[in-house]
PDB file of N, CA and C in Angstrom:
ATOM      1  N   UNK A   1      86.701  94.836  85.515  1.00  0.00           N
ATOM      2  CA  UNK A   1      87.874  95.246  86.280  1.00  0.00           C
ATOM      3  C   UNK A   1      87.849  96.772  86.363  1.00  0.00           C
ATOM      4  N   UNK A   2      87.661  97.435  87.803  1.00  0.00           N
ATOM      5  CA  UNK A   2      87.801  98.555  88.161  1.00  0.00           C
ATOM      6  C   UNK A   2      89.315  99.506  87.149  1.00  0.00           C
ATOM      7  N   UNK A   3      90.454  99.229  87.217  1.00  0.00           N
ATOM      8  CA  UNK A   3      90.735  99.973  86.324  1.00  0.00           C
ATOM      9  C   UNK A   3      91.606  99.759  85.044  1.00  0.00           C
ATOM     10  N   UNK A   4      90.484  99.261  84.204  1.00  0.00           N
ATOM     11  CA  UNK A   4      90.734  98.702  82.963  1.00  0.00           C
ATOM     12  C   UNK A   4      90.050  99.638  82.033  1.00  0.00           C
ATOM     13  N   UNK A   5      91.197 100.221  81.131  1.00  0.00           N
ATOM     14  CA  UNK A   5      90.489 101.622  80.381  1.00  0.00           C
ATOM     15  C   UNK A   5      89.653 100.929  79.114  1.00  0.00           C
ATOM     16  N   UNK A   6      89.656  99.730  79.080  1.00  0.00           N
ATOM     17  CA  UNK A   6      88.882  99.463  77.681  1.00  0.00           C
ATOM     18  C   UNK A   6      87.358  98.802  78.529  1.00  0.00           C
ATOM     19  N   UNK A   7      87.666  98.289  79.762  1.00  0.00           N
ATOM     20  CA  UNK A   7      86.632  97.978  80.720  1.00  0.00           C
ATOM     21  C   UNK A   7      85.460  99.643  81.094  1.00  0.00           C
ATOM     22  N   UNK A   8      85.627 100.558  81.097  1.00  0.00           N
ATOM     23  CA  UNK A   8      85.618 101.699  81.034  1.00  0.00           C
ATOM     24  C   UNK A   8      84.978 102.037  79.673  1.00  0.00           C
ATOM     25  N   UNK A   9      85.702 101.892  78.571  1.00  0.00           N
ATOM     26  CA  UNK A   9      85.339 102.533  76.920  1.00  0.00           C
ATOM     27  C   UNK A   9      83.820 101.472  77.071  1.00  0.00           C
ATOM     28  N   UNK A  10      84.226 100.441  77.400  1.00  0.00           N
ATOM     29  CA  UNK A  10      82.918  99.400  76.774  1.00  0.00           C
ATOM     30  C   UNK A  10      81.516  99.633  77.132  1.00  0.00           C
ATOM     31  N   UNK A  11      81.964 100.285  78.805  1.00  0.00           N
ATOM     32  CA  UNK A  11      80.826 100.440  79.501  1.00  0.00           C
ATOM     33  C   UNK A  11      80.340 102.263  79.357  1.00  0.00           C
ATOM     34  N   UNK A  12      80.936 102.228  78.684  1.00  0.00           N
ATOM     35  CA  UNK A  12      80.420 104.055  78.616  1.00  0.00           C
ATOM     36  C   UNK A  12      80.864 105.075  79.368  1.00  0.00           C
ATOM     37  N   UNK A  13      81.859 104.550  80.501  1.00  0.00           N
ATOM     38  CA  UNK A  13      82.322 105.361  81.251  1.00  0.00           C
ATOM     39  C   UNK A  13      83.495 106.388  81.118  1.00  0.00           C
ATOM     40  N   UNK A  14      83.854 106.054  79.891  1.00  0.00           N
ATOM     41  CA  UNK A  14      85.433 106.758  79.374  1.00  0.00           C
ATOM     42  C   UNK A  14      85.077 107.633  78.177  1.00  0.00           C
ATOM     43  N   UNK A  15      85.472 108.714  77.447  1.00  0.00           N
ATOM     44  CA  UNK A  15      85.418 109.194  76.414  1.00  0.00           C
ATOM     45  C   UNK A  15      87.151 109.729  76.106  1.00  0.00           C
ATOM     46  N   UNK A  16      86.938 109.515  74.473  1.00  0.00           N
ATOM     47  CA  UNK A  16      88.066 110.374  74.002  1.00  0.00           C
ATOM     48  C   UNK A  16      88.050 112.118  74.026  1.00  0.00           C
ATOM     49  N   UNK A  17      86.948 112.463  74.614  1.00  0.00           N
ATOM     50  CA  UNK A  17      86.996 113.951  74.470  1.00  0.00           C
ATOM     51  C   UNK A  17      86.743 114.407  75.812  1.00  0.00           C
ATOM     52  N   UNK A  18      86.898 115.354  76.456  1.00  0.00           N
ATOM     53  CA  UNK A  18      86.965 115.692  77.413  1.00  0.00           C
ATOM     54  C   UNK A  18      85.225 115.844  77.607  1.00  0.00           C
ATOM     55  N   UNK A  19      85.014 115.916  79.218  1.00  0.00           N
ATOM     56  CA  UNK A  19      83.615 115.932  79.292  1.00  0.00           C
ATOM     57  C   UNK A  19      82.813 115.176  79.339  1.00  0.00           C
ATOM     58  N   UNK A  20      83.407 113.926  79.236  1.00  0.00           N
ATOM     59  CA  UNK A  20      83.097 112.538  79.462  1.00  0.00           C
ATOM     60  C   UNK A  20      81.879 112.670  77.905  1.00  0.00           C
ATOM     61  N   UNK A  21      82.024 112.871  77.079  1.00  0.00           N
ATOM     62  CA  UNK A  21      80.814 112.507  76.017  1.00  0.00           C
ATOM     63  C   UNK A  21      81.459 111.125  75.755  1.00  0.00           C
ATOM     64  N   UNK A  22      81.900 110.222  76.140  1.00  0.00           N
ATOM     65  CA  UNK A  22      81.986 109.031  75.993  1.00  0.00           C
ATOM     66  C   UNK A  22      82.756 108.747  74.192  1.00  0.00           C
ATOM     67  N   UNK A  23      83.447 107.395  74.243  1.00  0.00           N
ATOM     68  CA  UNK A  23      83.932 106.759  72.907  1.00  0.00           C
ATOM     69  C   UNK A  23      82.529 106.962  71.652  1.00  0.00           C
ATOM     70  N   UNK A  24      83.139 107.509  70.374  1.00  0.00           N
ATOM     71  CA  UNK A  24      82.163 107.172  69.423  1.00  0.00           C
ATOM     72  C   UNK A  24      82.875 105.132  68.867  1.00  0.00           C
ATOM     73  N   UNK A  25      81.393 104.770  68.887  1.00  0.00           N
ATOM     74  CA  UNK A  25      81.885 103.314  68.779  1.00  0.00           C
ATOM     75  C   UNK A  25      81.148 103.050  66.983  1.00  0.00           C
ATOM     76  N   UNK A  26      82.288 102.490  66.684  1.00  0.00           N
ATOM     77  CA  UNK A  26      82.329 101.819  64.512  1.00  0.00           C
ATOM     78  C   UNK A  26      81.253 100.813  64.534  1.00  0.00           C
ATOM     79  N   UNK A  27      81.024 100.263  65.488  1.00  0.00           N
ATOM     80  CA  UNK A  27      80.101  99.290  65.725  1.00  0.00           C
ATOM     81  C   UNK A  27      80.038  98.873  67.189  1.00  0.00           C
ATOM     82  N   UNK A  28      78.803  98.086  67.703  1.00  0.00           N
ATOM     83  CA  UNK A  28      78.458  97.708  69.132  1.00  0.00           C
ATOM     84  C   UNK A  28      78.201  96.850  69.095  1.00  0.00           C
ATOM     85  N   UNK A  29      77.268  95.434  69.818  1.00  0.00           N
ATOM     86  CA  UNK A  29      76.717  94.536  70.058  1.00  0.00           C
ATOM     87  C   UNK A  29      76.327  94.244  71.645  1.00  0.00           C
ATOM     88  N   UNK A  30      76.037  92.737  71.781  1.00  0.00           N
ATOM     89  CA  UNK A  30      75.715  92.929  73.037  1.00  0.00           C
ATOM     90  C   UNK A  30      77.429  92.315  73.739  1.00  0.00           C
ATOM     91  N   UNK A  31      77.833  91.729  72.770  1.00  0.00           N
ATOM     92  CA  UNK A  31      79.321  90.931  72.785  1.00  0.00           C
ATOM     93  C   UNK A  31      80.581  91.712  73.127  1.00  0.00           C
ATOM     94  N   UNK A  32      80.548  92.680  71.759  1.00  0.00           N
ATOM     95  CA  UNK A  32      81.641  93.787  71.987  1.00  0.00           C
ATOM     96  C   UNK A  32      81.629  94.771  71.510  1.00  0.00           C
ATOM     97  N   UNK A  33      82.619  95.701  71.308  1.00  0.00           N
ATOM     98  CA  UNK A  33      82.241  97.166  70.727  1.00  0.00           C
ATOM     99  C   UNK A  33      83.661  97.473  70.033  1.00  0.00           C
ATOM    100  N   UNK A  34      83.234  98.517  69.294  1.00  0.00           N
ATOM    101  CA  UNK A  34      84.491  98.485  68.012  1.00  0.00           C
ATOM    102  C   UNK A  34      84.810 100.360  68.058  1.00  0.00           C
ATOM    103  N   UNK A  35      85.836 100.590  68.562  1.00  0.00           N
ATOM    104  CA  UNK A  35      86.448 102.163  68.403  1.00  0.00           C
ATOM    105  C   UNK A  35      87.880 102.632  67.613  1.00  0.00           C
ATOM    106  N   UNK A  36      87.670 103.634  67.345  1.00  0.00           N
ATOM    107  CA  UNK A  36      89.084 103.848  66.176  1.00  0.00           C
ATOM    108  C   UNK A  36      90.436 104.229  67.530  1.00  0.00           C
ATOM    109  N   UNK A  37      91.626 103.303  67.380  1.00  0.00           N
ATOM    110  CA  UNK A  37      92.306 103.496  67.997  1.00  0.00           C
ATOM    111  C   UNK A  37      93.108 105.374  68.395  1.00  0.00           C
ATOM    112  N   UNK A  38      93.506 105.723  69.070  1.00  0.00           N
ATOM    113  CA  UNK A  38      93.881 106.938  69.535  1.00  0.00           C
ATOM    114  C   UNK A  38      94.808 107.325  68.856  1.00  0.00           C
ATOM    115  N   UNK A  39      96.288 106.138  68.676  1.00  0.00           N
ATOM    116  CA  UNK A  39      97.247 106.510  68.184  1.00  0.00           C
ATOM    117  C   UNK A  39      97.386 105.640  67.053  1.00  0.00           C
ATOM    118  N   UNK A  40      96.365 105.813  65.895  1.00  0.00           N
ATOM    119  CA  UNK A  40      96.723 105.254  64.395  1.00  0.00           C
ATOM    120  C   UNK A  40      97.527 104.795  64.087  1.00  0.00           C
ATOM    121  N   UNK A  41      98.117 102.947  63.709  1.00  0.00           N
ATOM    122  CA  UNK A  41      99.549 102.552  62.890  1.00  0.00           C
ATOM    123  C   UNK A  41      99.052 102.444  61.173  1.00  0.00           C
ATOM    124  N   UNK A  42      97.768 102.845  61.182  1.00  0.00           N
ATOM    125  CA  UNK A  42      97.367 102.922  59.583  1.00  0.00           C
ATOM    126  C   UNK A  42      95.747 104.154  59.592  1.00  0.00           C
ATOM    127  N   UNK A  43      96.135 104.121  58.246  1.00  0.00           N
ATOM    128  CA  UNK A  43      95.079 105.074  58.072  1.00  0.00           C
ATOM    129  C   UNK A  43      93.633 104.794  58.647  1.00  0.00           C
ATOM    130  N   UNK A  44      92.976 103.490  58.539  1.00  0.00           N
ATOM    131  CA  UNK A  44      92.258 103.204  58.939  1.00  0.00           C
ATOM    132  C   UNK A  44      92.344 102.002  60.501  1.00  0.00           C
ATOM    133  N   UNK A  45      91.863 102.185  61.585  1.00  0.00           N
ATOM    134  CA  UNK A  45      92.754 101.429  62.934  1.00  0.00           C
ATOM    135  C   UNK A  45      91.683 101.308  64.158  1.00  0.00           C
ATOM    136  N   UNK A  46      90.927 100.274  63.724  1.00  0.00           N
ATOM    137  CA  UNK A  46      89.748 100.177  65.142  1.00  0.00           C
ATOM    138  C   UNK A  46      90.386  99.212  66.104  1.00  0.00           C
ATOM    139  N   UNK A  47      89.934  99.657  66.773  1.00  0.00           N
ATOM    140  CA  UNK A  47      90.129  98.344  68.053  1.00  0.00           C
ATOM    141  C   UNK A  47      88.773  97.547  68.238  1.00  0.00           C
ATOM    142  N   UNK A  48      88.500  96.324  68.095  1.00  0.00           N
ATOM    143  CA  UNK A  48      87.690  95.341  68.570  1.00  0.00           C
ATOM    144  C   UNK A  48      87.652  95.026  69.730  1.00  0.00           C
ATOM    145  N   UNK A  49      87.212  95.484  71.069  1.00  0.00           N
ATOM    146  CA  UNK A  49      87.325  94.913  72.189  1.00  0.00           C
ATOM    147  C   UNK A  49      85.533  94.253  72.974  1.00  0.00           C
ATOM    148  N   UNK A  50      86.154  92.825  73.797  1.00  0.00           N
ATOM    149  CA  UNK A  50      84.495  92.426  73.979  1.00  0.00           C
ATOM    150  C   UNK A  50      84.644  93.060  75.171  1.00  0.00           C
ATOM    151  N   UNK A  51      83.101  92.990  76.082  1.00  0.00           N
ATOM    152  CA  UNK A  51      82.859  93.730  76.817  1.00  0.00           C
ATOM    153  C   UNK A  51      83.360  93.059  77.957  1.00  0.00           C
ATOM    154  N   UNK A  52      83.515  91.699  78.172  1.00  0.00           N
ATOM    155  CA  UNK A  52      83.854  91.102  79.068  1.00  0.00           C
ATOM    156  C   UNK A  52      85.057  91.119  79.178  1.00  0.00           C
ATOM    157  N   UNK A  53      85.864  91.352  80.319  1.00  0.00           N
ATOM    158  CA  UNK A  53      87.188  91.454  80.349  1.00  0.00           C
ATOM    159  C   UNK A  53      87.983  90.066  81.004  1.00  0.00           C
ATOM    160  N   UNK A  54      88.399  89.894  80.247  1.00  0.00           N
ATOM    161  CA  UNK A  54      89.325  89.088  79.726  1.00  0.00           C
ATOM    162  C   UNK A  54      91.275  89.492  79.058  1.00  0.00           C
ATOM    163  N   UNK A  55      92.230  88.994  79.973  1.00  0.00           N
ATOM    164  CA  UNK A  55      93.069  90.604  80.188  1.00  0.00           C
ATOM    165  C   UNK A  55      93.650  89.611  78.716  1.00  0.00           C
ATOM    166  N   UNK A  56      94.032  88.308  78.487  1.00  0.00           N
ATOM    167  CA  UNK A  56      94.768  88.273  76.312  1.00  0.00           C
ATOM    168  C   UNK A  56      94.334  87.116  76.745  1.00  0.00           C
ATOM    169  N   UNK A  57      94.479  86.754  75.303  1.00  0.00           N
ATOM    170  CA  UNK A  57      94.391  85.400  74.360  1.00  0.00           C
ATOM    171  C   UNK A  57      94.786  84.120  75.400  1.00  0.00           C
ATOM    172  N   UNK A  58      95.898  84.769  75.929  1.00  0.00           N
ATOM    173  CA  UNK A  58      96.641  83.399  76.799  1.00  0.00           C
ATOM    174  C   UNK A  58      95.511  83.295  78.364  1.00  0.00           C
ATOM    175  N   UNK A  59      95.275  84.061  78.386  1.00  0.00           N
ATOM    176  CA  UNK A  59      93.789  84.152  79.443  1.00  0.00           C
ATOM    177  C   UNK A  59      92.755  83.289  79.242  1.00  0.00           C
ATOM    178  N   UNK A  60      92.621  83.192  77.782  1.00  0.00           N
ATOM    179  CA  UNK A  60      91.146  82.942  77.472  1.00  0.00           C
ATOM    180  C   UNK A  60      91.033  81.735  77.825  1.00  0.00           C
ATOM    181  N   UNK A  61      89.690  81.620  78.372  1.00  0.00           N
ATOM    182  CA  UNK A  61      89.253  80.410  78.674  1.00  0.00           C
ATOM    183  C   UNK A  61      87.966  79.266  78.021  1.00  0.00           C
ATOM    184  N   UNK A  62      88.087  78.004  77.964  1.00  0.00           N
ATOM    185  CA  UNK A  62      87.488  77.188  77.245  1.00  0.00           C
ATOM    186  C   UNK A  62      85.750  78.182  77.185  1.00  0.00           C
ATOM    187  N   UNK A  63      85.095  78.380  78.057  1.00  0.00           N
ATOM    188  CA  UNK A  63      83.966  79.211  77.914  1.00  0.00           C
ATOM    189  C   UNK A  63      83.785  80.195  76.690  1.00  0.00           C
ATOM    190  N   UNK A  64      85.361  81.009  76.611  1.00  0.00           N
ATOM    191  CA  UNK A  64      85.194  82.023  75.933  1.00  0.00           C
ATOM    192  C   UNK A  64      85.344  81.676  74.440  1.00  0.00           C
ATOM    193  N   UNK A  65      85.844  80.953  74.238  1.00  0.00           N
ATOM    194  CA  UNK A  65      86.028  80.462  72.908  1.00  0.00           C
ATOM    195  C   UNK A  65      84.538  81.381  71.788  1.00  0.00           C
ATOM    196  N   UNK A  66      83.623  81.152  72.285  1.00  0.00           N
ATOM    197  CA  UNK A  66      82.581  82.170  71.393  1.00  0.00           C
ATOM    198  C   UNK A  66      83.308  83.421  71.182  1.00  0.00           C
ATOM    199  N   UNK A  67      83.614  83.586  71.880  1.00  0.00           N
ATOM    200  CA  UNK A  67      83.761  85.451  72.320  1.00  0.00           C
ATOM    201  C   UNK A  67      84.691  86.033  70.939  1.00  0.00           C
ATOM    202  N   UNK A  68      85.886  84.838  71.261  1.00  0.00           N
ATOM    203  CA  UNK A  68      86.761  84.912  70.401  1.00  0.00           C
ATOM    204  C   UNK A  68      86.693  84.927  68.938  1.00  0.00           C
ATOM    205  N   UNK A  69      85.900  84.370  68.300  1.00  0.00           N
ATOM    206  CA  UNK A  69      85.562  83.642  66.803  1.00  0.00           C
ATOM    207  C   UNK A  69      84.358  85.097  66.835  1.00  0.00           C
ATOM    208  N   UNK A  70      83.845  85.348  67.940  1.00  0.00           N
ATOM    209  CA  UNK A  70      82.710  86.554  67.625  1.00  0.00           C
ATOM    210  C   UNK A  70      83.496  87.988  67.305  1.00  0.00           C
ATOM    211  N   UNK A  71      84.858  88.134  67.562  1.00  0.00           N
ATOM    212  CA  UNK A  71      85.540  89.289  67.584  1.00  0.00           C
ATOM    213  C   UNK A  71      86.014  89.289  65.788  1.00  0.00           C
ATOM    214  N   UNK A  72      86.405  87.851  65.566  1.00  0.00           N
ATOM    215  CA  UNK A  72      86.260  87.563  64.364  1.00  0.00           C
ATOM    216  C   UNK A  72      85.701  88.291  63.382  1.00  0.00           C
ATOM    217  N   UNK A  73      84.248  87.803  63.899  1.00  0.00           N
ATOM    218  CA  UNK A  73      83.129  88.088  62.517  1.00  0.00           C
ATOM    219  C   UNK A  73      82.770  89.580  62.994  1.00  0.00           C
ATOM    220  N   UNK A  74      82.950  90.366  63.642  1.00  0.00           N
ATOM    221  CA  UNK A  74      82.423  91.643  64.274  1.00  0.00           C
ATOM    222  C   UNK A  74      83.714  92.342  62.942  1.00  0.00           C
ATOM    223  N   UNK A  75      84.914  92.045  63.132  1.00  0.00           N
ATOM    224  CA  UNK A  75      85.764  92.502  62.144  1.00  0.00           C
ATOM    225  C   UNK A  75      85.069  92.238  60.542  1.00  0.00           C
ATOM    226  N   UNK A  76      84.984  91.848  60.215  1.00  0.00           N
ATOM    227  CA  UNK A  76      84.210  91.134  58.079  1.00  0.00           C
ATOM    228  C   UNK A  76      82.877  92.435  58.497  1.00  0.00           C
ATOM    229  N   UNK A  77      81.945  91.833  59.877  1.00  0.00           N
ATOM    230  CA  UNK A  77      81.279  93.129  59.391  1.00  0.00           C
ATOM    231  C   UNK A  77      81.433  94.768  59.634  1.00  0.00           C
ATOM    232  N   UNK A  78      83.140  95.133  60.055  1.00  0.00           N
ATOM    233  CA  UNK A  78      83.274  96.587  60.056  1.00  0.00           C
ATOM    234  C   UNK A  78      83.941  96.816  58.825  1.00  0.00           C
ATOM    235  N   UNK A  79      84.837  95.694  58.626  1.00  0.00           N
ATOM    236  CA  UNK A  79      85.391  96.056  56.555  1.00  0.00           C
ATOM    237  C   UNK A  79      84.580  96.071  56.297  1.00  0.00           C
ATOM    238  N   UNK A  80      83.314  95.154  56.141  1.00  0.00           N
ATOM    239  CA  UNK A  80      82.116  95.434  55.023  1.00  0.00           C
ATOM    240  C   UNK A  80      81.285  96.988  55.273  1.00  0.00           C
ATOM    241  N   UNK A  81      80.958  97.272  56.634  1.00  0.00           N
ATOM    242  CA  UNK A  81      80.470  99.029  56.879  1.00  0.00           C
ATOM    243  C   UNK A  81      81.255  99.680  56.593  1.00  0.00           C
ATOM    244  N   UNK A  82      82.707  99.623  56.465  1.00  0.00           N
ATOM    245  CA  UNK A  82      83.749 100.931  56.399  1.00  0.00           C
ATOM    246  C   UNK A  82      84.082 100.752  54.582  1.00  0.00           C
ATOM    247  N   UNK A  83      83.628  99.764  53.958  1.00  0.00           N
ATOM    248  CA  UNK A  83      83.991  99.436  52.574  1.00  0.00           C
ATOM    249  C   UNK A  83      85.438  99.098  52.792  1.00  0.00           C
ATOM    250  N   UNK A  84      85.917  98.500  53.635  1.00  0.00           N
ATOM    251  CA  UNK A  84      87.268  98.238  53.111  1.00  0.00           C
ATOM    252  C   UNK A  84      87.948  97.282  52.092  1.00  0.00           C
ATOM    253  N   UNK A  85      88.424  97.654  50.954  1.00  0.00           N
ATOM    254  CA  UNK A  85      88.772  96.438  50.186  1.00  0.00           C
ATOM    255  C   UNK A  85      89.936  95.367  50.708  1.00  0.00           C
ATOM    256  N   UNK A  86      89.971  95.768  51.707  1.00  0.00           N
ATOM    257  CA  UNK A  86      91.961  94.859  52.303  1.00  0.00           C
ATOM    258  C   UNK A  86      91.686  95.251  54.041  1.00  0.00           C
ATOM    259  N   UNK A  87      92.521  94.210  54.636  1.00  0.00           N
ATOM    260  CA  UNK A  87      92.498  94.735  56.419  1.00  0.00           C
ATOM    261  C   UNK A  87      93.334  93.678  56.611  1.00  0.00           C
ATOM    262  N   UNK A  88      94.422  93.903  57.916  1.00  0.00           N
ATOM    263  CA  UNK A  88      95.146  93.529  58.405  1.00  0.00           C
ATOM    264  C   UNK A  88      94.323  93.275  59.850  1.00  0.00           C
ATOM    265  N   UNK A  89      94.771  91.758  60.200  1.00  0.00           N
ATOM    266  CA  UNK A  89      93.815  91.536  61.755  1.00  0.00           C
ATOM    267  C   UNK A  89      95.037  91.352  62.380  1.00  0.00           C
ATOM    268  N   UNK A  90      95.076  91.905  63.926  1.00  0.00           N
ATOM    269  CA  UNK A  90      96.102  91.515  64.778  1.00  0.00           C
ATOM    270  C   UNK A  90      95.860  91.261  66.174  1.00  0.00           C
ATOM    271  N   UNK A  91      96.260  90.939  67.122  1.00  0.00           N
ATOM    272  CA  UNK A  91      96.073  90.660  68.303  1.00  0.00           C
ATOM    273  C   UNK A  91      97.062  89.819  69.083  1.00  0.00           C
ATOM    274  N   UNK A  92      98.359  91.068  69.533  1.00  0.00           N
ATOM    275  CA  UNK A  92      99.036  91.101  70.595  1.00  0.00           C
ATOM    276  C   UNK A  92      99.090  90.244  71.924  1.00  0.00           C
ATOM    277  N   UNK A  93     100.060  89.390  72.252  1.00  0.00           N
ATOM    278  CA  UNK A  93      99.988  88.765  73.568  1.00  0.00           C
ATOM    279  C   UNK A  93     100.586  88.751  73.989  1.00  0.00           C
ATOM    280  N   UNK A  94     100.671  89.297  75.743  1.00  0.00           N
ATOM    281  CA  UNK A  94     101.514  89.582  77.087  1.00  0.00           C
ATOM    282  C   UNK A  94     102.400  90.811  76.081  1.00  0.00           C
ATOM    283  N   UNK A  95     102.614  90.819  77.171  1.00  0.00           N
ATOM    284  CA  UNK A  95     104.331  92.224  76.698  1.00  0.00           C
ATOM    285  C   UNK A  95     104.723  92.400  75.879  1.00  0.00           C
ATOM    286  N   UNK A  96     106.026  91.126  76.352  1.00  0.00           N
ATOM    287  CA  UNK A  96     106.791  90.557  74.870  1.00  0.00           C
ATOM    288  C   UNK A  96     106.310  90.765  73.441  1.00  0.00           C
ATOM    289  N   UNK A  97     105.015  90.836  73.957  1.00  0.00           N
ATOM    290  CA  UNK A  97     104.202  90.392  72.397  1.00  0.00           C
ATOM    291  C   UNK A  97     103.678  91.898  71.702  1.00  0.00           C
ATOM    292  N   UNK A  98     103.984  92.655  72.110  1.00  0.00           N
ATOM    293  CA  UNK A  98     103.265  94.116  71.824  1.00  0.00           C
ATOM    294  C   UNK A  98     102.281  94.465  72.912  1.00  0.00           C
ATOM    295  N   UNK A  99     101.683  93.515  74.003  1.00  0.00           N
ATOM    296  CA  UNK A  99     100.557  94.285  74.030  1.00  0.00           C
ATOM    297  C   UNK A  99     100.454  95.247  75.043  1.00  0.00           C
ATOM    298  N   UNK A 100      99.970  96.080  74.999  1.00  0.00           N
ATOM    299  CA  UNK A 100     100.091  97.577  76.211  1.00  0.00           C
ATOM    300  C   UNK A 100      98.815  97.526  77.159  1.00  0.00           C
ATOM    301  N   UNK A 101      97.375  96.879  76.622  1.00  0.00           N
ATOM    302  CA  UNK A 101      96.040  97.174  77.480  1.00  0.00           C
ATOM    303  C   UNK A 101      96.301  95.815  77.769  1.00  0.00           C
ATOM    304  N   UNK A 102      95.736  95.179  79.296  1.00  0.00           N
ATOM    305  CA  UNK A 102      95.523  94.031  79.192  1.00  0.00           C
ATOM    306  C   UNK A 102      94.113  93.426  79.098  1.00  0.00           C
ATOM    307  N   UNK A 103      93.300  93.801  78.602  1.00  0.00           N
ATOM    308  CA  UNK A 103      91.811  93.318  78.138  1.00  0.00           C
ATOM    309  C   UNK A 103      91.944  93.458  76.305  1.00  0.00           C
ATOM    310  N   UNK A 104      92.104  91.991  76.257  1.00  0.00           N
ATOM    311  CA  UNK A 104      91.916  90.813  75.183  1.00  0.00           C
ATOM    312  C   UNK A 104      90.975  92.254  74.129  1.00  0.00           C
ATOM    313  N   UNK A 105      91.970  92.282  72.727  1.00  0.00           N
ATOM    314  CA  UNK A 105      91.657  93.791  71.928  1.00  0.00           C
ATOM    315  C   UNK A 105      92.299  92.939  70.472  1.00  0.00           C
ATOM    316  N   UNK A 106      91.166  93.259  69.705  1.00  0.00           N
ATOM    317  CA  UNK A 106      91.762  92.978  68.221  1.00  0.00           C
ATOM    318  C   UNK A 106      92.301  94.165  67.126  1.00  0.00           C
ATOM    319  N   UNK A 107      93.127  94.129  67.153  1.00  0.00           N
ATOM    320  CA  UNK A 107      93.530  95.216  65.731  1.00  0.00           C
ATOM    321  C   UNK A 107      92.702  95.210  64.509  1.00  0.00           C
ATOM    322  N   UNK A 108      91.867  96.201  63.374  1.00  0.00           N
ATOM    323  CA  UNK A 108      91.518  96.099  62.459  1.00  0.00           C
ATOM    324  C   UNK A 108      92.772  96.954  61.530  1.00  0.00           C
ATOM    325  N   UNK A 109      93.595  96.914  60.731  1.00  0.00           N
ATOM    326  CA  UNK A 109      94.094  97.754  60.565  1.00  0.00           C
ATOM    327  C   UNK A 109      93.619  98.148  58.760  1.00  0.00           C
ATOM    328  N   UNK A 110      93.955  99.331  58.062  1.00  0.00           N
ATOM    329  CA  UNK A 110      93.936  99.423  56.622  1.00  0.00           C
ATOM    330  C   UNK A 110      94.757 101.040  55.721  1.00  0.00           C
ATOM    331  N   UNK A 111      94.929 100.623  54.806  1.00  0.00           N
ATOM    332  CA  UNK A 111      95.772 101.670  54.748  1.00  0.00           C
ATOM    333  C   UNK A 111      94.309 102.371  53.682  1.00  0.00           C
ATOM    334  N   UNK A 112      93.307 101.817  53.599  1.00  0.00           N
ATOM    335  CA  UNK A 112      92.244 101.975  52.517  1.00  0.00           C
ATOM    336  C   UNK A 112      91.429 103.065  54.126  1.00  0.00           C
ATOM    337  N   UNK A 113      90.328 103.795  53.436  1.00  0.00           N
ATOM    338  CA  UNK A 113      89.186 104.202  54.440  1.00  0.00           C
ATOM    339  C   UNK A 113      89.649 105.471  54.445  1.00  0.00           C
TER     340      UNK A 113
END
């Protein structure tokens, strides 16, 4: 989706710093990619987003079901790279629900890191 800012982060086209040097990403794959959120609700705060856009959860479709359970395990292995002893997983749906981007994004959160 043309203008989807995490559609953008995934593909390399966006950076947090001016100058386009693009997102530093916590981890990648060919699935999804993992960046520290902008505006921190804990000390430690990645966002999990897959590359395929997919705008939430209530979107998802029988196909994606991998995608989903893969955002999963992409999280166990950024606590295990970041050493986290504890993490909070979250993931927001529609509005109501918190969510602000609409491409399907997992919270890692920790007050550890």
């Amino acid at each position: 989706m043309s203008d989807c800012i995490f559609c953008k982060i995934t593909a390399g086209e966006f950076g947090h710093a001016k100058g386009g040097q693009g997102t530093e990403f916590v981890y990648e794959d060919e699935i999804c990619c993992a960046f520290r959120d902008l505006h921190p609700k804990a000390k430690t705060h990645i966002l999990i987003v897959p590359k395929k856009h997919i705008p939430s959860i209530a979107e998802l479709g029988v196909d994606d079901q991998a995608i989903a359970g893969h955002l999963l395990n992409s999280a166990k292995i950024i606590g295990e790279k970041l050493n986290l002893p504890g993490y909070n997983l979250q993931i927001n749906v529609g509005k109501e629900g918190g969510q602000e981007i609409f491409h399907l994004h997992l919270h890692l959160m920790s007050n550890a890191g």
